[in-house]
PDB file of N, CA and C in Angstrom:
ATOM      1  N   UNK A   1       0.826  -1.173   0.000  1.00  0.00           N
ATOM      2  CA  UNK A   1       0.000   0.000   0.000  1.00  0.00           C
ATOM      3  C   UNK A   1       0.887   1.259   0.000  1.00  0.00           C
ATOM      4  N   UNK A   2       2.045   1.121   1.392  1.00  0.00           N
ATOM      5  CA  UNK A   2       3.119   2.415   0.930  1.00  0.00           C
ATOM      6  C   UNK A   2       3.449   2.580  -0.375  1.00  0.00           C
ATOM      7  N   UNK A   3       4.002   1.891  -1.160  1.00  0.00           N
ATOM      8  CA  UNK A   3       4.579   1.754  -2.538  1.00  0.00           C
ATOM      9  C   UNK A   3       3.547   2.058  -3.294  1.00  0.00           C
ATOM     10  N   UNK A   4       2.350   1.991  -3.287  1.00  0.00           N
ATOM     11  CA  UNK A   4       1.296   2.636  -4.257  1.00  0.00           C
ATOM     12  C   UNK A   4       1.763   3.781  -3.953  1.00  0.00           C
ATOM     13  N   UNK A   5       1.209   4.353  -2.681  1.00  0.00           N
ATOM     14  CA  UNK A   5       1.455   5.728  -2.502  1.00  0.00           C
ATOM     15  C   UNK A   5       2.223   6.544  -2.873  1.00  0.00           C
ATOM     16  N   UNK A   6       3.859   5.932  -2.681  1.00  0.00           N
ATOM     17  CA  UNK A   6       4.871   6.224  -3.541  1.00  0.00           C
ATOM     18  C   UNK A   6       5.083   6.632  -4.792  1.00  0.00           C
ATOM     19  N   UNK A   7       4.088   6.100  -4.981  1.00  0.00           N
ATOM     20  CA  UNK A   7       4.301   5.653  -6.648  1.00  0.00           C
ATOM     21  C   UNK A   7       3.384   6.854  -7.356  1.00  0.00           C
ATOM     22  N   UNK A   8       2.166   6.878  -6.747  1.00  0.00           N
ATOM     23  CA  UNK A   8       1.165   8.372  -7.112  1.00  0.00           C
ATOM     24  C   UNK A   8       1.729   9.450  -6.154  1.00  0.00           C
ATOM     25  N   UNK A   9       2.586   9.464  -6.014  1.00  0.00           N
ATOM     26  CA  UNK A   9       2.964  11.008  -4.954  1.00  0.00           C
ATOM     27  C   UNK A   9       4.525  10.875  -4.758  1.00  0.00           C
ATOM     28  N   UNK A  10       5.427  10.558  -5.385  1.00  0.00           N
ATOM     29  CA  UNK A  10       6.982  10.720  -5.323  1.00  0.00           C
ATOM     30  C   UNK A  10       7.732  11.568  -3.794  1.00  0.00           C
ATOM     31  N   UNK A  11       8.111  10.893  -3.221  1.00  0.00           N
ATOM     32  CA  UNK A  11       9.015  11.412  -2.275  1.00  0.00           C
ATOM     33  C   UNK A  11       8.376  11.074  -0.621  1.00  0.00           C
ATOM     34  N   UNK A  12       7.001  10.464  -0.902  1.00  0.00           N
ATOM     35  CA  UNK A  12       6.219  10.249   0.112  1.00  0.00           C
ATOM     36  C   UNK A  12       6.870   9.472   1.787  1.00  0.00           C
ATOM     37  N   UNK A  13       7.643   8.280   1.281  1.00  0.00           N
ATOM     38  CA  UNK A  13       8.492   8.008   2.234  1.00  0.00           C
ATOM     39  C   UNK A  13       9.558   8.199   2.561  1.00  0.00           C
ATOM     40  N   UNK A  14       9.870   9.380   2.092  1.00  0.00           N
ATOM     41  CA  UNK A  14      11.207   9.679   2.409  1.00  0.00           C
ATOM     42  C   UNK A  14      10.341  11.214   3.604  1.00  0.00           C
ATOM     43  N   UNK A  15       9.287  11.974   2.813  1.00  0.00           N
ATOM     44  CA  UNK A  15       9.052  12.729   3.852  1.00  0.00           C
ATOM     45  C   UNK A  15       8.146  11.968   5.267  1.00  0.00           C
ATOM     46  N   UNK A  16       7.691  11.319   5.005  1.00  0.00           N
ATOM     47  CA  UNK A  16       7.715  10.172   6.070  1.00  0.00           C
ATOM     48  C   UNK A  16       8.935  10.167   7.345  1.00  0.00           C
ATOM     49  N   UNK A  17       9.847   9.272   6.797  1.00  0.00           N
ATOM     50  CA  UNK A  17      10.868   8.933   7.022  1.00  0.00           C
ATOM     51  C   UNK A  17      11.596  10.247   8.062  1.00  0.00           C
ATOM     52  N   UNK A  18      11.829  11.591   7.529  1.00  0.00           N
ATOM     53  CA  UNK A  18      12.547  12.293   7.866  1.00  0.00           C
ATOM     54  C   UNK A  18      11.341  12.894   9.296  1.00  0.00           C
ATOM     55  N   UNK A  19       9.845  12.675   8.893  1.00  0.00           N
ATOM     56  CA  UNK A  19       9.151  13.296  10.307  1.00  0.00           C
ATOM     57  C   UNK A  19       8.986  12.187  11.097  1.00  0.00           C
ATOM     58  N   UNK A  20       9.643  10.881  10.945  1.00  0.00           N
ATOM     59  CA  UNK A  20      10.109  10.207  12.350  1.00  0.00           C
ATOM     60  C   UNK A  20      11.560  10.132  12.891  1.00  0.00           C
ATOM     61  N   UNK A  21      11.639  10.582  14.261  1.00  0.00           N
ATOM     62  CA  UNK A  21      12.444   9.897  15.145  1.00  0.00           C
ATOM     63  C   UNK A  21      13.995   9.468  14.254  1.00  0.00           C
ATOM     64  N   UNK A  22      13.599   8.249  14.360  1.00  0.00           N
ATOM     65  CA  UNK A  22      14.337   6.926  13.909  1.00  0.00           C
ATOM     66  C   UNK A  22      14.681   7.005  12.946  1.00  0.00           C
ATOM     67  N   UNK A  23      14.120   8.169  11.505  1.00  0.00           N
ATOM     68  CA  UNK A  23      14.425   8.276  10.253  1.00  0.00           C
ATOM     69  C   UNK A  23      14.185   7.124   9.421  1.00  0.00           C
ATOM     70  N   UNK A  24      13.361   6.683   9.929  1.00  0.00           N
ATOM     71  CA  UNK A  24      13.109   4.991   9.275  1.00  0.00           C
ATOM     72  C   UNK A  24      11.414   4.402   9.251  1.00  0.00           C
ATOM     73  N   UNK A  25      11.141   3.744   8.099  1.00  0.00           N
ATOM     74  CA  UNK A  25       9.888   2.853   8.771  1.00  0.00           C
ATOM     75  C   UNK A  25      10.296   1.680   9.722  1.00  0.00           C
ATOM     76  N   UNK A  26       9.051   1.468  10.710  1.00  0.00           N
ATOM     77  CA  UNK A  26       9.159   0.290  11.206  1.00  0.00           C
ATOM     78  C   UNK A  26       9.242  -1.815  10.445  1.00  0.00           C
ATOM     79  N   UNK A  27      10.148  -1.859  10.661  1.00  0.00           N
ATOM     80  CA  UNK A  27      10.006  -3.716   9.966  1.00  0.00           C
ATOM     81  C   UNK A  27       8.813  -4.096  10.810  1.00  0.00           C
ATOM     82  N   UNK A  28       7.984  -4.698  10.170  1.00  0.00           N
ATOM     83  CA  UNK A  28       7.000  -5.368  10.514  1.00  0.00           C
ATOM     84  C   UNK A  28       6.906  -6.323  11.365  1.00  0.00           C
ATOM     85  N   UNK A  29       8.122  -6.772  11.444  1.00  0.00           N
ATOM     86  CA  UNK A  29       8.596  -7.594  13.165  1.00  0.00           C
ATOM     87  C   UNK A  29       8.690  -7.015  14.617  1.00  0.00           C
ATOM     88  N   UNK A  30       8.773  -5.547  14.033  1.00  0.00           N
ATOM     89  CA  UNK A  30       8.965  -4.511  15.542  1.00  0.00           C
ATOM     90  C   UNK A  30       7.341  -4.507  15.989  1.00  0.00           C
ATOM     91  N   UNK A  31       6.527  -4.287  14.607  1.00  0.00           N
ATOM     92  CA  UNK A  31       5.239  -4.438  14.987  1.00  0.00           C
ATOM     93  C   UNK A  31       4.926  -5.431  15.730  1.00  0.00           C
ATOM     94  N   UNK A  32       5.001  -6.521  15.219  1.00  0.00           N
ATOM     95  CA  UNK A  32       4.232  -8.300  15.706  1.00  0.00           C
ATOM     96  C   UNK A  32       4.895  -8.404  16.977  1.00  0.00           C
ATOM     97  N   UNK A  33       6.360  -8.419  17.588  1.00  0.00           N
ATOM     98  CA  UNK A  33       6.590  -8.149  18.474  1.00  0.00           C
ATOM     99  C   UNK A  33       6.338  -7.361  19.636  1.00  0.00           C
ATOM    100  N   UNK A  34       5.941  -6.080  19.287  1.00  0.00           N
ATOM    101  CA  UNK A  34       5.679  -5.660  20.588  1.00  0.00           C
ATOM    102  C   UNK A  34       3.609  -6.324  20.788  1.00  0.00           C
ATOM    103  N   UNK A  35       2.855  -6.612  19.615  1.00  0.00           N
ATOM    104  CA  UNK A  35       2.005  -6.909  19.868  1.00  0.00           C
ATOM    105  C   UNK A  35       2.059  -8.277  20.514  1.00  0.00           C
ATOM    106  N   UNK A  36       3.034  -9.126  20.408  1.00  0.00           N
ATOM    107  CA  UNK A  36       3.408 -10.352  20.540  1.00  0.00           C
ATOM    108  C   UNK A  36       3.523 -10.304  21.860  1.00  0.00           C
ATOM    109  N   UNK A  37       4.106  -9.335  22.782  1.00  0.00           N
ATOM    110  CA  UNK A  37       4.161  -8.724  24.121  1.00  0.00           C
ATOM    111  C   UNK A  37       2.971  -8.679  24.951  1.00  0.00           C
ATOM    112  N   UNK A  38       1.847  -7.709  24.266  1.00  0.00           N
ATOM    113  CA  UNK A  38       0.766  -7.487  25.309  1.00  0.00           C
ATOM    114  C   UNK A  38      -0.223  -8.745  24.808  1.00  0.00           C
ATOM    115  N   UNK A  39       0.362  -9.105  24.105  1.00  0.00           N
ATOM    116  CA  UNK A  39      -0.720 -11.102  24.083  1.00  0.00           C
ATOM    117  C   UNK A  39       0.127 -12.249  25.539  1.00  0.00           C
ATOM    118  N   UNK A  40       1.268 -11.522  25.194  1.00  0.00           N
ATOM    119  CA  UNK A  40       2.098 -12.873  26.155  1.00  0.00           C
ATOM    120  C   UNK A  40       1.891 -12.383  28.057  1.00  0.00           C
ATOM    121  N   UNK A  41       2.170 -13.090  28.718  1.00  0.00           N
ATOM    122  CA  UNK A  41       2.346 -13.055  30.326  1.00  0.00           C
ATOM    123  C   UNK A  41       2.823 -11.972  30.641  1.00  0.00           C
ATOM    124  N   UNK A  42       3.888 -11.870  29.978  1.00  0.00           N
ATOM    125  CA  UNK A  42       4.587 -10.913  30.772  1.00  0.00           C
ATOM    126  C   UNK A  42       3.757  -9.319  30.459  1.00  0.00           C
ATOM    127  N   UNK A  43       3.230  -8.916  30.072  1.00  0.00           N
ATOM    128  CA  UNK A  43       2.283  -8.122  30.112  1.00  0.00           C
ATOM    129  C   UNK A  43       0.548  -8.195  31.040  1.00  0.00           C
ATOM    130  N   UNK A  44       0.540  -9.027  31.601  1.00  0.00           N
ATOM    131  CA  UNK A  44      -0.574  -9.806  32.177  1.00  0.00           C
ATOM    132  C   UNK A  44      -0.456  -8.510  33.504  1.00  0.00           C
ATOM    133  N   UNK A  45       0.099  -7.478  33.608  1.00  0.00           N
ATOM    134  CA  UNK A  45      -0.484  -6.424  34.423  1.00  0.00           C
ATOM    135  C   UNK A  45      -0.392  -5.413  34.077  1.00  0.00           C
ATOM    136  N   UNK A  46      -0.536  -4.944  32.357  1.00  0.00           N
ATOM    137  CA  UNK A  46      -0.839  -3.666  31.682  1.00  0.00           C
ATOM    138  C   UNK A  46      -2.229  -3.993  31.351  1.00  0.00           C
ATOM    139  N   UNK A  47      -2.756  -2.076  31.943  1.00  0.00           N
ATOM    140  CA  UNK A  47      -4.143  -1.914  31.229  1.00  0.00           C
ATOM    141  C   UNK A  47      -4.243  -0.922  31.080  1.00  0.00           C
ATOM    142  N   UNK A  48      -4.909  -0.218  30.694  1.00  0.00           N
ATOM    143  CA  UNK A  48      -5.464   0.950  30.787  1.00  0.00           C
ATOM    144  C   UNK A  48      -4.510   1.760  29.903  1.00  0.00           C
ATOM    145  N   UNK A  49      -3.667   1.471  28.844  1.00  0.00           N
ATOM    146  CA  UNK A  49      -2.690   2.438  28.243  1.00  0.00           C
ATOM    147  C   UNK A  49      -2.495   2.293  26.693  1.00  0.00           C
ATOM    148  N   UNK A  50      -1.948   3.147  26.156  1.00  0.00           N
ATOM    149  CA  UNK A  50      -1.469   2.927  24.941  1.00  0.00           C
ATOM    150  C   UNK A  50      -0.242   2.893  24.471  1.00  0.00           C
ATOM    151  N   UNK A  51       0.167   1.839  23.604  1.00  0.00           N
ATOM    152  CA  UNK A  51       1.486   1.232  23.466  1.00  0.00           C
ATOM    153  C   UNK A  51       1.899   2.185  22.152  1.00  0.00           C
ATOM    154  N   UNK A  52       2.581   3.056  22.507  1.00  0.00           N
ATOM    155  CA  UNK A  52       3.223   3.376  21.002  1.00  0.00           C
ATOM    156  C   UNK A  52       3.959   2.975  20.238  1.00  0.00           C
ATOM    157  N   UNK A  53       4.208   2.276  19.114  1.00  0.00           N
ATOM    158  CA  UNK A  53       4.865   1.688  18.601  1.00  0.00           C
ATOM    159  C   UNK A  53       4.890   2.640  17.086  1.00  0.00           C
ATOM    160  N   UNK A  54       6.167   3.636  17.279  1.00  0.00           N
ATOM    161  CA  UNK A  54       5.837   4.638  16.098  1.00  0.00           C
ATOM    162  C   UNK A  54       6.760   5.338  15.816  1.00  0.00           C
ATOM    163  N   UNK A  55       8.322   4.540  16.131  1.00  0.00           N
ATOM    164  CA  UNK A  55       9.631   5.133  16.356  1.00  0.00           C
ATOM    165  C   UNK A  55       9.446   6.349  16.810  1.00  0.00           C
ATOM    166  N   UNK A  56       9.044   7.014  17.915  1.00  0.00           N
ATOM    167  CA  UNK A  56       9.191   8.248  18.274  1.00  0.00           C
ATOM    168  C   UNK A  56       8.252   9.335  17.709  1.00  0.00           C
ATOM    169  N   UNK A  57       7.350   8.962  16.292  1.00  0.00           N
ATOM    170  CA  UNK A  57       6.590  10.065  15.756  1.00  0.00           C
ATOM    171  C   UNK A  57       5.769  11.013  16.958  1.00  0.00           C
ATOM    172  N   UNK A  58       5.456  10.437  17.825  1.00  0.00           N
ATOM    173  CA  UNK A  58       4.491  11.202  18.697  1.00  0.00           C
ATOM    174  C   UNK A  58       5.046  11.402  20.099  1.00  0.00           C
ATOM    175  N   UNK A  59       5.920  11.443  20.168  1.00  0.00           N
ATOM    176  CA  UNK A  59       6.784  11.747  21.374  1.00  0.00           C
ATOM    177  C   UNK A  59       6.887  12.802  21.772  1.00  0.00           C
TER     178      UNK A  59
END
């Protein structure tokens, strides 16, 4: 879907890119992982919050 976007709007992830943090998109493993987290135990006493997972965009 990025790469469409890309593709009708030139430069899209790169200005992306430069208004995060990290200067980077996230790999899709950083995603599944931290979701992989609040499924597993060791999260079994978070509630009430929101997990940002967004290299820093909203910090």
């Amino acid at each position: 879907m990025l790469h469409d976007w890309e593709a009708e709007s030139p430069g899209v992830i790169e200005r992306l890119n430069a208004d995060t943090p990290l200067r980077r998109a996230a790999d899709p493993d950083e995603i599944a992982q931290a979701a992989a987290w609040l499924l597993s135990d060791r999260a079994s006493y978070v509630t009430g919050t929101v997990l940002r997972v967004d290299g820093g965009m909203l910090a």
